[in-house]
Protein backbone atom coordinates (compact mmCIF):
# COMPACT_ATOMS: atom_id res chain seq x y z
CA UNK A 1 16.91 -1.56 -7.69
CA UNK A 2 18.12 -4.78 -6.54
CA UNK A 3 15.79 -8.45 -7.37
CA UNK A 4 12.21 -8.19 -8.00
CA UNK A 5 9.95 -7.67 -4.75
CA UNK A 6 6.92 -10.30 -3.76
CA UNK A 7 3.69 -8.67 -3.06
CA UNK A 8 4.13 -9.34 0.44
CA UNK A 9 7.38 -7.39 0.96
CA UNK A 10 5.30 -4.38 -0.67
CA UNK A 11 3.06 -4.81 2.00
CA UNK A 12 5.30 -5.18 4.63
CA UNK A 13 7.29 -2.32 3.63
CA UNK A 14 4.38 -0.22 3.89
CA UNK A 15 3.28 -1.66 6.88
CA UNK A 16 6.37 -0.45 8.56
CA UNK A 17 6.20 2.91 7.26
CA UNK A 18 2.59 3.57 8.48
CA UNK A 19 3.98 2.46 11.90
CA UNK A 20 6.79 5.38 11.28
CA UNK A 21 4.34 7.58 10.07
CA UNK A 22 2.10 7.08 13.21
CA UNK A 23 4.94 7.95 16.03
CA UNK A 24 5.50 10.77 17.90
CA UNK A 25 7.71 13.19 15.92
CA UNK A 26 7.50 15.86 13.25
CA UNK A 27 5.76 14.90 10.40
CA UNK A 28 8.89 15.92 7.82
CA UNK A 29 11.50 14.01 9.78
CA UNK A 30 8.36 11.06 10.14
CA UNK A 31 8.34 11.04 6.24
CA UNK A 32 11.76 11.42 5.19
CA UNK A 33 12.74 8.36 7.65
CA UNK A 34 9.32 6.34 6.22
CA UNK A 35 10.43 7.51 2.29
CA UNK A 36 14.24 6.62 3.18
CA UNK A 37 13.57 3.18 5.14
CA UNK A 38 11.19 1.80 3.52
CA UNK A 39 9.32 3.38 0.26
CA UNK A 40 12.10 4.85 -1.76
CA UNK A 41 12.60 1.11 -3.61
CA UNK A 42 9.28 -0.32 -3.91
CA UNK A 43 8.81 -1.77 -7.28
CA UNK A 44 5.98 0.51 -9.00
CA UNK A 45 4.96 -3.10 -11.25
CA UNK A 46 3.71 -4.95 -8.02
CA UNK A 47 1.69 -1.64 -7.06
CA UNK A 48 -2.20 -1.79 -8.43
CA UNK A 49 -2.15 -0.13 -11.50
CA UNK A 50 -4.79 2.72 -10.41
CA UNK A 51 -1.88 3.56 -7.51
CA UNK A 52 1.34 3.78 -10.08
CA UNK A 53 1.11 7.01 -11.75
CA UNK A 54 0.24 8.44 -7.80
CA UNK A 55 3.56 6.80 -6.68
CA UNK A 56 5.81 7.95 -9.43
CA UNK A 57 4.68 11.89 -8.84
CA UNK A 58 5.48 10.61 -5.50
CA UNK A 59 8.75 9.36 -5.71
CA UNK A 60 9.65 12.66 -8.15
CA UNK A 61 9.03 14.72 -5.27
CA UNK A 62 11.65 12.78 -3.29
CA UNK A 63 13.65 13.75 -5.45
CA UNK A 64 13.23 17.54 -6.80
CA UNK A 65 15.49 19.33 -4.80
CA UNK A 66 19.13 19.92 -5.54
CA UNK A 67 21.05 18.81 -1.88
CA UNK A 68 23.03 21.01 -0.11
CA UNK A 69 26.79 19.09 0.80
CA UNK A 70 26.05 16.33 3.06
CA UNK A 71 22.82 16.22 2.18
CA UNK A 72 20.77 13.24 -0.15
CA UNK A 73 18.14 14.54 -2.34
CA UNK A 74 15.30 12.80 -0.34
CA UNK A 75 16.23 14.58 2.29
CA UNK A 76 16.80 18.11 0.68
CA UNK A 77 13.30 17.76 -0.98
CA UNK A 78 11.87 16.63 1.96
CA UNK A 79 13.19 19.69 3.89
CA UNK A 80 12.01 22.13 0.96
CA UNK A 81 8.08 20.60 1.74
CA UNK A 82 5.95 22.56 3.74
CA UNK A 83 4.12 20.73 6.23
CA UNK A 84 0.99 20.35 4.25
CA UNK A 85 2.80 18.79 1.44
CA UNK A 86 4.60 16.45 3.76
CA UNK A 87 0.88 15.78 5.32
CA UNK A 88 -0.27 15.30 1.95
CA UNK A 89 2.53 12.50 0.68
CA UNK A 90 1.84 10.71 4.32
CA UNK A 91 -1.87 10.53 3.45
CA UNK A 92 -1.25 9.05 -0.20
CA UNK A 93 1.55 6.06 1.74
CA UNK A 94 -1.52 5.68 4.33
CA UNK A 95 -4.62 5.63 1.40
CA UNK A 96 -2.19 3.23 -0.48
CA UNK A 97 -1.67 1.08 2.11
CA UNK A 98 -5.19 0.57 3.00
CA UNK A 99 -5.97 -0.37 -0.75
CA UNK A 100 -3.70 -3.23 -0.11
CA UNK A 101 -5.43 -4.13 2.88
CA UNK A 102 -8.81 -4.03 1.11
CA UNK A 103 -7.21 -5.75 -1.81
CA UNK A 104 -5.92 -8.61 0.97
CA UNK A 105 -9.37 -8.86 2.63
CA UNK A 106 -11.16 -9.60 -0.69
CA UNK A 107 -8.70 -11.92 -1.99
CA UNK A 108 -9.24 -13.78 1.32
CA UNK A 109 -12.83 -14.23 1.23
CA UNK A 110 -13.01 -16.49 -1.43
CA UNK A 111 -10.62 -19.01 0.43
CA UNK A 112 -12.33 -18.60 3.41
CA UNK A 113 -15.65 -19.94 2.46
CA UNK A 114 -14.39 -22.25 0.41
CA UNK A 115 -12.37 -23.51 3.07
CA UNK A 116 -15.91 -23.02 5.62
CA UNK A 117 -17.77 -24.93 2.78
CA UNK A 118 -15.58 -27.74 2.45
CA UNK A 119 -15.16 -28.04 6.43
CA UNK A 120 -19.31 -28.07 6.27
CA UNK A 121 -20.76 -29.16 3.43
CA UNK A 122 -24.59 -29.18 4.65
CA UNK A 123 -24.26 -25.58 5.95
CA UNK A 124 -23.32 -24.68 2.11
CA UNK A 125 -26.58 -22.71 0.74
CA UNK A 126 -26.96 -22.95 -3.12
CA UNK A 127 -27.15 -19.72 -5.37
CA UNK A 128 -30.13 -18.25 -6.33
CA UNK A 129 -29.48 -18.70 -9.88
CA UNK A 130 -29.40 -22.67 -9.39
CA UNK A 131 -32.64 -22.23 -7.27
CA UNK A 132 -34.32 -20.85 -9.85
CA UNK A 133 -33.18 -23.56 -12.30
CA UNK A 134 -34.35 -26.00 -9.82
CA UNK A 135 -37.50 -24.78 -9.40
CA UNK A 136 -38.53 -24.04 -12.96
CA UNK A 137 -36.53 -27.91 -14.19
């Protein structure tokens, strides 16, 4: 694997293989282009660590089957899936790539009100807990 990847190439990269994933072609040839394109370097440190071990049996089964001539070993394991297991590997790229988006969205929330709070600072509404300090001080 070439330099280190940001946590925004990791989501780009899966971005664009959801987008392969979601077009209008058999689901092996949908995966192996996905897996080849886009997944098969991914560096398994910037993934969240409840999504690693998932991603290394995934990336083993990318690689399991001995090619025929001409053939790379993503793609010879990817022809020796049956359609279920190539349904099953596009539903783990698709569950991890909605993690990320969760994990984006509640990264984001702080900034945003602290960016709506400092824009407003009368519309900011004090925590309970310092309400109750108030009130009993």
């Amino acid at each position: 694997m070439g330099a280190v990847m940001s946590s925004d190439e990791i989501f780009d990269r899966l971005h664009n293989a959801i987008r392969v994933l979601t077009r209008d072609a058999p689901i092996k040839e949908r995966l192996l282009q996905a897996w080849s394109l886009y997944l098969s370097e991914l560096d398994l440190e910037l993934l969240p660590a409840e999504m690693r071990a998932p991603y290394a049996d995934t990336q083993r089964a990318f690689q399991s089957t001995r090619p025929l001539r001409g053939e790379t070993m993503v793609l010879a394991s990817v022809r020796k899936m049956s359609c279920a297991e190539a349904a099953r590997h596009a539903a783990f790229i698709t569950d991890l790539f909605a993690m990320l988006v969760r994990r984006r969205v509640a990264d984001l929330a702080p900034r945003r009100a602290a960016a709506r709070a400092a824009a407003n600072p009368q519309a900011v509404v004090s925590s309970p807990v310092v309400e109750l300090l108030a009130a009993e001080g």
